[in-house]
PDB file of N, CA and C in Angstrom:
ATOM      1  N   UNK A   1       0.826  -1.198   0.000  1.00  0.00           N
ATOM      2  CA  UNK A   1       0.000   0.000   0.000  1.00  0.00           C
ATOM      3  C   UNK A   1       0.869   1.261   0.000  1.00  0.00           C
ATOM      4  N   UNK A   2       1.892   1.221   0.830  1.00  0.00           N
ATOM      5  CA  UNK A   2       2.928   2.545   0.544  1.00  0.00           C
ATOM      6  C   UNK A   2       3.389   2.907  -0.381  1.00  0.00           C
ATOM      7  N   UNK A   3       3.962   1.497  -1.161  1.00  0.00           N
ATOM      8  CA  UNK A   3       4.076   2.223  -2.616  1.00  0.00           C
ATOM      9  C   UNK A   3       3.559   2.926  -3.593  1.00  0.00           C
ATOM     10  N   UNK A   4       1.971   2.025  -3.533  1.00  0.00           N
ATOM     11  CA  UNK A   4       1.427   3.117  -4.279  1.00  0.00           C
ATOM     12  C   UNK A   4       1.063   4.056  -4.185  1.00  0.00           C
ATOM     13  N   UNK A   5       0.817   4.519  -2.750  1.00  0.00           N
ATOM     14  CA  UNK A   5       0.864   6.099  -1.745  1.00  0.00           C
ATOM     15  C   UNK A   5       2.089   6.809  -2.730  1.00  0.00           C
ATOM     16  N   UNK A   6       3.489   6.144  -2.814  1.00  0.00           N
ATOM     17  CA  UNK A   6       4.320   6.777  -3.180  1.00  0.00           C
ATOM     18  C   UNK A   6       4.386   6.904  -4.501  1.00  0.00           C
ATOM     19  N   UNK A   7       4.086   5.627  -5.202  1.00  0.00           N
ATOM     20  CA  UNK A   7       3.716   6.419  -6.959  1.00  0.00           C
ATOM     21  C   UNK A   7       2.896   6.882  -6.964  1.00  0.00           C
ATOM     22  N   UNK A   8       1.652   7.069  -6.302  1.00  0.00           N
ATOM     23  CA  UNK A   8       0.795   8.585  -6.946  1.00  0.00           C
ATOM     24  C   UNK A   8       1.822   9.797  -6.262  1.00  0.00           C
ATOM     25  N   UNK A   9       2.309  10.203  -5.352  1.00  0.00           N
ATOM     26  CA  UNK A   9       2.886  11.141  -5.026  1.00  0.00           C
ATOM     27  C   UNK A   9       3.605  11.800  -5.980  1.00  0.00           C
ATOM     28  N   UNK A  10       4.659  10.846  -6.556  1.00  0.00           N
ATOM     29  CA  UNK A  10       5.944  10.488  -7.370  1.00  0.00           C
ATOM     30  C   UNK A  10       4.821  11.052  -8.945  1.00  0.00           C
ATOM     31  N   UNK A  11       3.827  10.594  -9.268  1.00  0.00           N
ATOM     32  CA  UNK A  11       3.116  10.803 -10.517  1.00  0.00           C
ATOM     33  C   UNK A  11       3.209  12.557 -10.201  1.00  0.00           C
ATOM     34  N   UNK A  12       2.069  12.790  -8.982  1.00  0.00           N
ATOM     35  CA  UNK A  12       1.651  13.877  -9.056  1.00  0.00           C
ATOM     36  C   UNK A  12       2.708  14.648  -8.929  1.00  0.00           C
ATOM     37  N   UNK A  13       4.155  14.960  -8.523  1.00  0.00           N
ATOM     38  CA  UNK A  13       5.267  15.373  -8.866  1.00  0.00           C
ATOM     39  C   UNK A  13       5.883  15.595 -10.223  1.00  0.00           C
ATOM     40  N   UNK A  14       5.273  14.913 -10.730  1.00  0.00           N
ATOM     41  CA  UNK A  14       5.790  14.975 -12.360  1.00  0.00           C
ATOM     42  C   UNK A  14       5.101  15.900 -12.981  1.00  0.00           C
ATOM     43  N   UNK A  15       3.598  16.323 -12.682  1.00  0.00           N
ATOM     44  CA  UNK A  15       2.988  17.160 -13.407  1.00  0.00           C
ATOM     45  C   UNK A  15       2.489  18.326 -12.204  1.00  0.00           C
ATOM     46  N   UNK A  16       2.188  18.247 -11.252  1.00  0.00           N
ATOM     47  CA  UNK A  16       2.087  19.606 -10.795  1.00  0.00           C
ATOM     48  C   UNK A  16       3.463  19.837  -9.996  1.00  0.00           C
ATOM     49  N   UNK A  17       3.785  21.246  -9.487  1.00  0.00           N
ATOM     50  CA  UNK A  17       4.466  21.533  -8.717  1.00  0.00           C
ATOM     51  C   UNK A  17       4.389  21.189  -6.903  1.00  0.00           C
ATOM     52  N   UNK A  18       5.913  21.324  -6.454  1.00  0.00           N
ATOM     53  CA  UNK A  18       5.489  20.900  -5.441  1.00  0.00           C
ATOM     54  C   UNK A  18       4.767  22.006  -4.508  1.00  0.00           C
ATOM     55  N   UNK A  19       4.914  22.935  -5.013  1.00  0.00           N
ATOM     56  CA  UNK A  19       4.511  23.863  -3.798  1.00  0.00           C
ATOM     57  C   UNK A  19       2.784  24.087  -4.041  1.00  0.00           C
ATOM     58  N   UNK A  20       2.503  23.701  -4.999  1.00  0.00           N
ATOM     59  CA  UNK A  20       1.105  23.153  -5.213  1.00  0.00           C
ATOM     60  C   UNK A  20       0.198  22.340  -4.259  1.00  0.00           C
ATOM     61  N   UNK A  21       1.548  21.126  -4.575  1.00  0.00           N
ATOM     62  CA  UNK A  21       0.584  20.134  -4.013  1.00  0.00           C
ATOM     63  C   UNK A  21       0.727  20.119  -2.422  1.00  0.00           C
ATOM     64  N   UNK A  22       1.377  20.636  -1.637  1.00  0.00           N
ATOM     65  CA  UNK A  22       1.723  21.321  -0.300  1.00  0.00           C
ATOM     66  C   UNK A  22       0.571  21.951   0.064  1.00  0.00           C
ATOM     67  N   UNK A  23      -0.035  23.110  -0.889  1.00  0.00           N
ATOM     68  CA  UNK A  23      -1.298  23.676  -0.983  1.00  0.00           C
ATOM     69  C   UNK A  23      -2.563  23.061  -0.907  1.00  0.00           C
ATOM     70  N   UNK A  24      -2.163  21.963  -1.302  1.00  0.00           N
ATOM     71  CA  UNK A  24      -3.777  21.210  -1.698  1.00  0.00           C
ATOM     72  C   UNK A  24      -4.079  20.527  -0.160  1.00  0.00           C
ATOM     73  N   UNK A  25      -2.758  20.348   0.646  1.00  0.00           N
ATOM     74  CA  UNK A  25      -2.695  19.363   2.075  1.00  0.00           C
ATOM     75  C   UNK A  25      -2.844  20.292   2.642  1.00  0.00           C
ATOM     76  N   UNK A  26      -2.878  21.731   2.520  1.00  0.00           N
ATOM     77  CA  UNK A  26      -3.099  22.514   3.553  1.00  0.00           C
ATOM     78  C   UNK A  26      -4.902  23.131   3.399  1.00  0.00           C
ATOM     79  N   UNK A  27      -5.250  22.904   2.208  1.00  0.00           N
ATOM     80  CA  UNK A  27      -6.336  23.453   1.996  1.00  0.00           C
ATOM     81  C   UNK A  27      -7.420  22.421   1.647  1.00  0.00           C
ATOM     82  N   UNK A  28      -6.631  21.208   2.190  1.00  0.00           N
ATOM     83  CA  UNK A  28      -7.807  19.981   2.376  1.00  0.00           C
ATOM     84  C   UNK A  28      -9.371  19.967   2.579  1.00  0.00           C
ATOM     85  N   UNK A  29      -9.756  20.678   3.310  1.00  0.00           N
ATOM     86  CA  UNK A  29     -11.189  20.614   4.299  1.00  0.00           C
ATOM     87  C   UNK A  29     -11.882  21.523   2.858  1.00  0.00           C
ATOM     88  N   UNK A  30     -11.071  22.922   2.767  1.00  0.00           N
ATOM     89  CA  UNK A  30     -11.967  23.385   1.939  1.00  0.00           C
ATOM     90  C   UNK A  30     -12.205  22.627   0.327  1.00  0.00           C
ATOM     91  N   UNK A  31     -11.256  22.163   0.009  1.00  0.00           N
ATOM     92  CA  UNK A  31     -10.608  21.340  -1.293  1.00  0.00           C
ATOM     93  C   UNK A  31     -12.644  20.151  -1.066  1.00  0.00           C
ATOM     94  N   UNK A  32     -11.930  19.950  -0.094  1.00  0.00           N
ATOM     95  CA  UNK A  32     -13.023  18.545  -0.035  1.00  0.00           C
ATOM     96  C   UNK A  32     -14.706  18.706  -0.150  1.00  0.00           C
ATOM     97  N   UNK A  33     -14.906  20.140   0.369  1.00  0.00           N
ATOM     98  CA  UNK A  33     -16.291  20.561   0.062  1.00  0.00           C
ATOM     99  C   UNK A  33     -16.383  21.202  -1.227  1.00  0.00           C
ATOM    100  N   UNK A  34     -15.232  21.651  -1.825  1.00  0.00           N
ATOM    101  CA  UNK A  34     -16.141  21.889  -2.956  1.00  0.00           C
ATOM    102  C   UNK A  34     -16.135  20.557  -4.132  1.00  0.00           C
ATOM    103  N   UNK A  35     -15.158  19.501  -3.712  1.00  0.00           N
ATOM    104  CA  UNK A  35     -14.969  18.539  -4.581  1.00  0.00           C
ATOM    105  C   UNK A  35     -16.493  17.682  -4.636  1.00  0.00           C
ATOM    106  N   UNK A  36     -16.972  17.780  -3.155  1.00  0.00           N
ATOM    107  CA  UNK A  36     -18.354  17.520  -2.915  1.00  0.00           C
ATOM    108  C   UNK A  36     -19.293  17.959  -3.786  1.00  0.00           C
ATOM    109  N   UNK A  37     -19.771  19.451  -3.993  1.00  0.00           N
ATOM    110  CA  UNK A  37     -20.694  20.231  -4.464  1.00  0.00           C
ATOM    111  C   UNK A  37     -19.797  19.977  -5.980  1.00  0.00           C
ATOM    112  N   UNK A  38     -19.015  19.592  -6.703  1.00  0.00           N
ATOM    113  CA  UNK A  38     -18.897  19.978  -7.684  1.00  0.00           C
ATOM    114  C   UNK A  38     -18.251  18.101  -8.913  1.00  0.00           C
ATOM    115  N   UNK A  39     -19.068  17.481  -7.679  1.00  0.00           N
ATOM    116  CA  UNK A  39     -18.674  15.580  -7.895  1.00  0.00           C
ATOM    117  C   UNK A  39     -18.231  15.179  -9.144  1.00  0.00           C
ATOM    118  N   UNK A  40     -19.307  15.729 -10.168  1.00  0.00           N
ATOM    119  CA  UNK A  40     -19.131  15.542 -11.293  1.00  0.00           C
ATOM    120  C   UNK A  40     -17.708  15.929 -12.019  1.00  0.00           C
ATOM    121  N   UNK A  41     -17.589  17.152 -11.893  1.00  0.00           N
ATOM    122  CA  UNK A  41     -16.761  17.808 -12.475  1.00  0.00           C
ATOM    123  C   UNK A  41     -15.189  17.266 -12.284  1.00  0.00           C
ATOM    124  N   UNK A  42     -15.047  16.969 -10.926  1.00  0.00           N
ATOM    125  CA  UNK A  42     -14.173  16.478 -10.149  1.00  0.00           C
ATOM    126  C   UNK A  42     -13.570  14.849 -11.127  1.00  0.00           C
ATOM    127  N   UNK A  43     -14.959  13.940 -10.940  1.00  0.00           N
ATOM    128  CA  UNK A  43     -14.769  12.383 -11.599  1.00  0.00           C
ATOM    129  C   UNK A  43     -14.148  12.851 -13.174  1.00  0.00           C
ATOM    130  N   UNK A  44     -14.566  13.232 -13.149  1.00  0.00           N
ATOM    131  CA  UNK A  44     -14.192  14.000 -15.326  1.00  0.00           C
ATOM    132  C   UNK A  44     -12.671  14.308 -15.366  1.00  0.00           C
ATOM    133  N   UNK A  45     -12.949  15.224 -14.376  1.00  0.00           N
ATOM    134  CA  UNK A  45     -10.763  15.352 -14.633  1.00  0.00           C
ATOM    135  C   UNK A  45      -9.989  14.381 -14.151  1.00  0.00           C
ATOM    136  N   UNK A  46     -10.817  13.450 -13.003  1.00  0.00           N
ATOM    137  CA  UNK A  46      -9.519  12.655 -12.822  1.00  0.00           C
ATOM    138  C   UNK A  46      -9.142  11.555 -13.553  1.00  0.00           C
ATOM    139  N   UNK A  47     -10.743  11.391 -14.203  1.00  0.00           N
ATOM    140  CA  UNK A  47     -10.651   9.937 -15.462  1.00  0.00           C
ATOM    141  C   UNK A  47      -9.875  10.497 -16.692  1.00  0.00           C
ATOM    142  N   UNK A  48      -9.883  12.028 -16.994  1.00  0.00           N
ATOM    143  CA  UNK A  48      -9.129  12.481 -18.008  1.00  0.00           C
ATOM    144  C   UNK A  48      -7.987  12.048 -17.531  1.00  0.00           C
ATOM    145  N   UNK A  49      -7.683  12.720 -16.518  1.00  0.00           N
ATOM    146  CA  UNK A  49      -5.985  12.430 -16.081  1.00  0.00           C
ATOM    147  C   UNK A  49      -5.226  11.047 -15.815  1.00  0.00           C
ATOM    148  N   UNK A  50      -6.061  10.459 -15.543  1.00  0.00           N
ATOM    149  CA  UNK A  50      -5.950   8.707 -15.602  1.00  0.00           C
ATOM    150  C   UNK A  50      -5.821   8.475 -16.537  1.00  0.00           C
ATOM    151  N   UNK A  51      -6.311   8.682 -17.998  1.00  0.00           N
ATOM    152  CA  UNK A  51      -5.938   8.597 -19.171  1.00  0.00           C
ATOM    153  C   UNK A  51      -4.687   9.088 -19.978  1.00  0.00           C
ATOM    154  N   UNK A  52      -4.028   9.973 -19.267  1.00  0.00           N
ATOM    155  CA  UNK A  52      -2.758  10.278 -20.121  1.00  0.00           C
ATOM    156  C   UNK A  52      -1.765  10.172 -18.594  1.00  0.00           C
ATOM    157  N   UNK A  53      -1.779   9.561 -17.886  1.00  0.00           N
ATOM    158  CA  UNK A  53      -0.956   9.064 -16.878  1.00  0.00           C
ATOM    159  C   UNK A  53       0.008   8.211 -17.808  1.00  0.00           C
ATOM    160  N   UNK A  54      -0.005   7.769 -19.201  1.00  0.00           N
ATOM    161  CA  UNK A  54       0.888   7.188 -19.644  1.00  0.00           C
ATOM    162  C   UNK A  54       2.142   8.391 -20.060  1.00  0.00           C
ATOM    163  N   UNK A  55       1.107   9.271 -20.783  1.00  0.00           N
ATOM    164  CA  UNK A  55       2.455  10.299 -21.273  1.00  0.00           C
ATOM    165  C   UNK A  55       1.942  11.508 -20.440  1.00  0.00           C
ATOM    166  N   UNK A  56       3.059  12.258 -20.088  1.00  0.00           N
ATOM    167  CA  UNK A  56       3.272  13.309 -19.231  1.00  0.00           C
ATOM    168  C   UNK A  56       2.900  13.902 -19.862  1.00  0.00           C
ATOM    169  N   UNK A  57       3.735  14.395 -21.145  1.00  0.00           N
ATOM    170  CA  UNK A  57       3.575  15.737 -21.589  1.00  0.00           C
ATOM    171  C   UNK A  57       1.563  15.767 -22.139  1.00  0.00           C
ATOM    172  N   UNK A  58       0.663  14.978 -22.198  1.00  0.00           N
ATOM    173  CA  UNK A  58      -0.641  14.767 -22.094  1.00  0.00           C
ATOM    174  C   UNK A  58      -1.272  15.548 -21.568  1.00  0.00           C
ATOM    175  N   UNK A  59      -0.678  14.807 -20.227  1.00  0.00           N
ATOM    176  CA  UNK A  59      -1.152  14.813 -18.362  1.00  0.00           C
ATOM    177  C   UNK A  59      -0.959  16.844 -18.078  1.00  0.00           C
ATOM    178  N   UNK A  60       0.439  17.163 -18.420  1.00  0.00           N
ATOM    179  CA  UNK A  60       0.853  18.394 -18.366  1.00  0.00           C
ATOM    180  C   UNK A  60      -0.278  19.492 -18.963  1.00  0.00           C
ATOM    181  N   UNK A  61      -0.385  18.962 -20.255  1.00  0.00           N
ATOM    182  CA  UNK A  61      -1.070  20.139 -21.261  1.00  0.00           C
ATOM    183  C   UNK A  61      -2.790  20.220 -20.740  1.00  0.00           C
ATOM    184  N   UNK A  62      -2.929  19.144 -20.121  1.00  0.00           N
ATOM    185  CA  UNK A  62      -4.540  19.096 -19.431  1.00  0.00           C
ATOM    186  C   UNK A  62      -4.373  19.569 -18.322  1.00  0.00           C
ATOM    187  N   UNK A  63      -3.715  19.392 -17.287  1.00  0.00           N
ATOM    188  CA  UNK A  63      -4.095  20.155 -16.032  1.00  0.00           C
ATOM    189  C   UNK A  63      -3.778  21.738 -16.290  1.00  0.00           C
ATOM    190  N   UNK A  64      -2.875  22.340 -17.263  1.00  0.00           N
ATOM    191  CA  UNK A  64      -2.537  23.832 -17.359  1.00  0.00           C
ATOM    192  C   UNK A  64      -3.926  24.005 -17.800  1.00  0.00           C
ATOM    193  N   UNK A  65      -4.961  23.366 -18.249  1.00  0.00           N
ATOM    194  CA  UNK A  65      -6.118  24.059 -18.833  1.00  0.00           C
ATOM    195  C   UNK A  65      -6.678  24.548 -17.843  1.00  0.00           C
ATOM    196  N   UNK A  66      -6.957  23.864 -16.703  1.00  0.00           N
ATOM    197  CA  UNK A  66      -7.916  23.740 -15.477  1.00  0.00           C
ATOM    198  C   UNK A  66      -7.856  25.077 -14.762  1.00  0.00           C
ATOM    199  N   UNK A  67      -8.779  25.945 -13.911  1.00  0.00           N
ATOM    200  CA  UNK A  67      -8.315  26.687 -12.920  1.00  0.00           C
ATOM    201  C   UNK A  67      -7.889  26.108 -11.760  1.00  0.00           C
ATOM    202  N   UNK A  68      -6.799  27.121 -11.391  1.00  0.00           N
ATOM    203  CA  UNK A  68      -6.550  26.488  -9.754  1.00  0.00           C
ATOM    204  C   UNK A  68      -7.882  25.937  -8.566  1.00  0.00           C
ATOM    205  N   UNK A  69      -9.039  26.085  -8.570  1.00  0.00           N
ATOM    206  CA  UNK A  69      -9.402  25.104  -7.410  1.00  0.00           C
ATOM    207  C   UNK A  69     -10.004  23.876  -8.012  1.00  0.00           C
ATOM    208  N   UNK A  70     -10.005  23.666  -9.858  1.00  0.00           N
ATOM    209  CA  UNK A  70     -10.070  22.271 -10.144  1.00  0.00           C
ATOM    210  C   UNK A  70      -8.830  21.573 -10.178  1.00  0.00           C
ATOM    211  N   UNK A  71      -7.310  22.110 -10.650  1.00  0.00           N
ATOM    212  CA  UNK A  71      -6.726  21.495 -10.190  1.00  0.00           C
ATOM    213  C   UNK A  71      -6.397  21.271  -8.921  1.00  0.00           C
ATOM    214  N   UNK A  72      -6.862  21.644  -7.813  1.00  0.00           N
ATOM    215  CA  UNK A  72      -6.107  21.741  -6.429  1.00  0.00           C
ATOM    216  C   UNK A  72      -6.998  20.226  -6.377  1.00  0.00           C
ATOM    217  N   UNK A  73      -8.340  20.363  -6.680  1.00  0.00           N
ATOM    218  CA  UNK A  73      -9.159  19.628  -6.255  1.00  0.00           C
ATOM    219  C   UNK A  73      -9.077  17.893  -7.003  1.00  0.00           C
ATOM    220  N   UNK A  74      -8.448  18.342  -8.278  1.00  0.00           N
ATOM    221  CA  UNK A  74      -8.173  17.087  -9.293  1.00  0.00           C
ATOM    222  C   UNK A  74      -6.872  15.991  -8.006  1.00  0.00           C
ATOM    223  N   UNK A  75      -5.247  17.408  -8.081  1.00  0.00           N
ATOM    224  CA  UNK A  75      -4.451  16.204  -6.992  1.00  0.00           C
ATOM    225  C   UNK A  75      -5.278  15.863  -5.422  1.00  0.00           C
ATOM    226  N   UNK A  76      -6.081  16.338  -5.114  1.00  0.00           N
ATOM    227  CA  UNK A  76      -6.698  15.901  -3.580  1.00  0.00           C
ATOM    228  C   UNK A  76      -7.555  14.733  -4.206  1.00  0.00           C
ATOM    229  N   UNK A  77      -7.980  14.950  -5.378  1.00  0.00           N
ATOM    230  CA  UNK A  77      -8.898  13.354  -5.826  1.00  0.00           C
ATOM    231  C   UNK A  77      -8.034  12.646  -6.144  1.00  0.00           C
ATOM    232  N   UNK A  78      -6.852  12.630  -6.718  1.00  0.00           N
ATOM    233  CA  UNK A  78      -6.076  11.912  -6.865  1.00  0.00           C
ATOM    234  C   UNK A  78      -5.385  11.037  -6.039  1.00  0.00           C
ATOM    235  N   UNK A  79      -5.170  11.978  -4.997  1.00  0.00           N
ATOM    236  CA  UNK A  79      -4.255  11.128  -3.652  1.00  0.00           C
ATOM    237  C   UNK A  79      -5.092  10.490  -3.234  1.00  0.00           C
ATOM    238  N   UNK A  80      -6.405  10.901  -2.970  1.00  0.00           N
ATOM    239  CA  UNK A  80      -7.639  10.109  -2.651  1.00  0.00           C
ATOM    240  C   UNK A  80      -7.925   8.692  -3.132  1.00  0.00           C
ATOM    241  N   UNK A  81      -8.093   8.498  -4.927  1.00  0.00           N
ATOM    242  CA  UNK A  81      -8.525   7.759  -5.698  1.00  0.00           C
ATOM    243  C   UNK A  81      -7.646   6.615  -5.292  1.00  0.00           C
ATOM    244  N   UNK A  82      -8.227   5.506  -6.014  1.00  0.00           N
ATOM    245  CA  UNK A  82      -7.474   3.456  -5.787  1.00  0.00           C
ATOM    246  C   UNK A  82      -6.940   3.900  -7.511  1.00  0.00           C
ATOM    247  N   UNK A  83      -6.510   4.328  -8.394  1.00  0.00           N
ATOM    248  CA  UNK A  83      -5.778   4.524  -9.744  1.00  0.00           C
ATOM    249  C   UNK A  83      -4.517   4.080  -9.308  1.00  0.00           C
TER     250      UNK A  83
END
């Protein structure tokens, strides 16, 4: 189980920054209610992003689309998710 704690970490390192994803652990609680109110939206980016988890540069060019509280909210689903 740690490992894969540590390859999603190790993934989400590859495409967001770290001082990002620092952000997203600090802004958990709020991260989590709107991931709530906004479920849908949330499942959509992370199945996108599950999908180019093969190639980075993919993974890269899709999350720069996003605003910051879908991506904040995409790596908190992420660390979350069994992917």
């Amino acid at each position: 189980m740690a490992k894969k704690e540590y390859s999603k970490l190790a993934q989400l390192k590859l495409i967001f920054s770290e001082q990002e994803i620092n952000q997203v652990k600090q802004e958990k609680a709020y991260l989590s209610n709107w991931s709530k109110e906004h479920w849908y939206q949330v499942k959509s980016d992370l199945q996108i992003l599950n999908m180019y988890t093969e190639n980075l540069s993919d993974a890269v060019n899709f999350v720069t689309t996003l605003d910051v509280v879908r991506r904040k909210a995409l790596i908190l689903s992420f660390l979350n998710s069994n992917f």
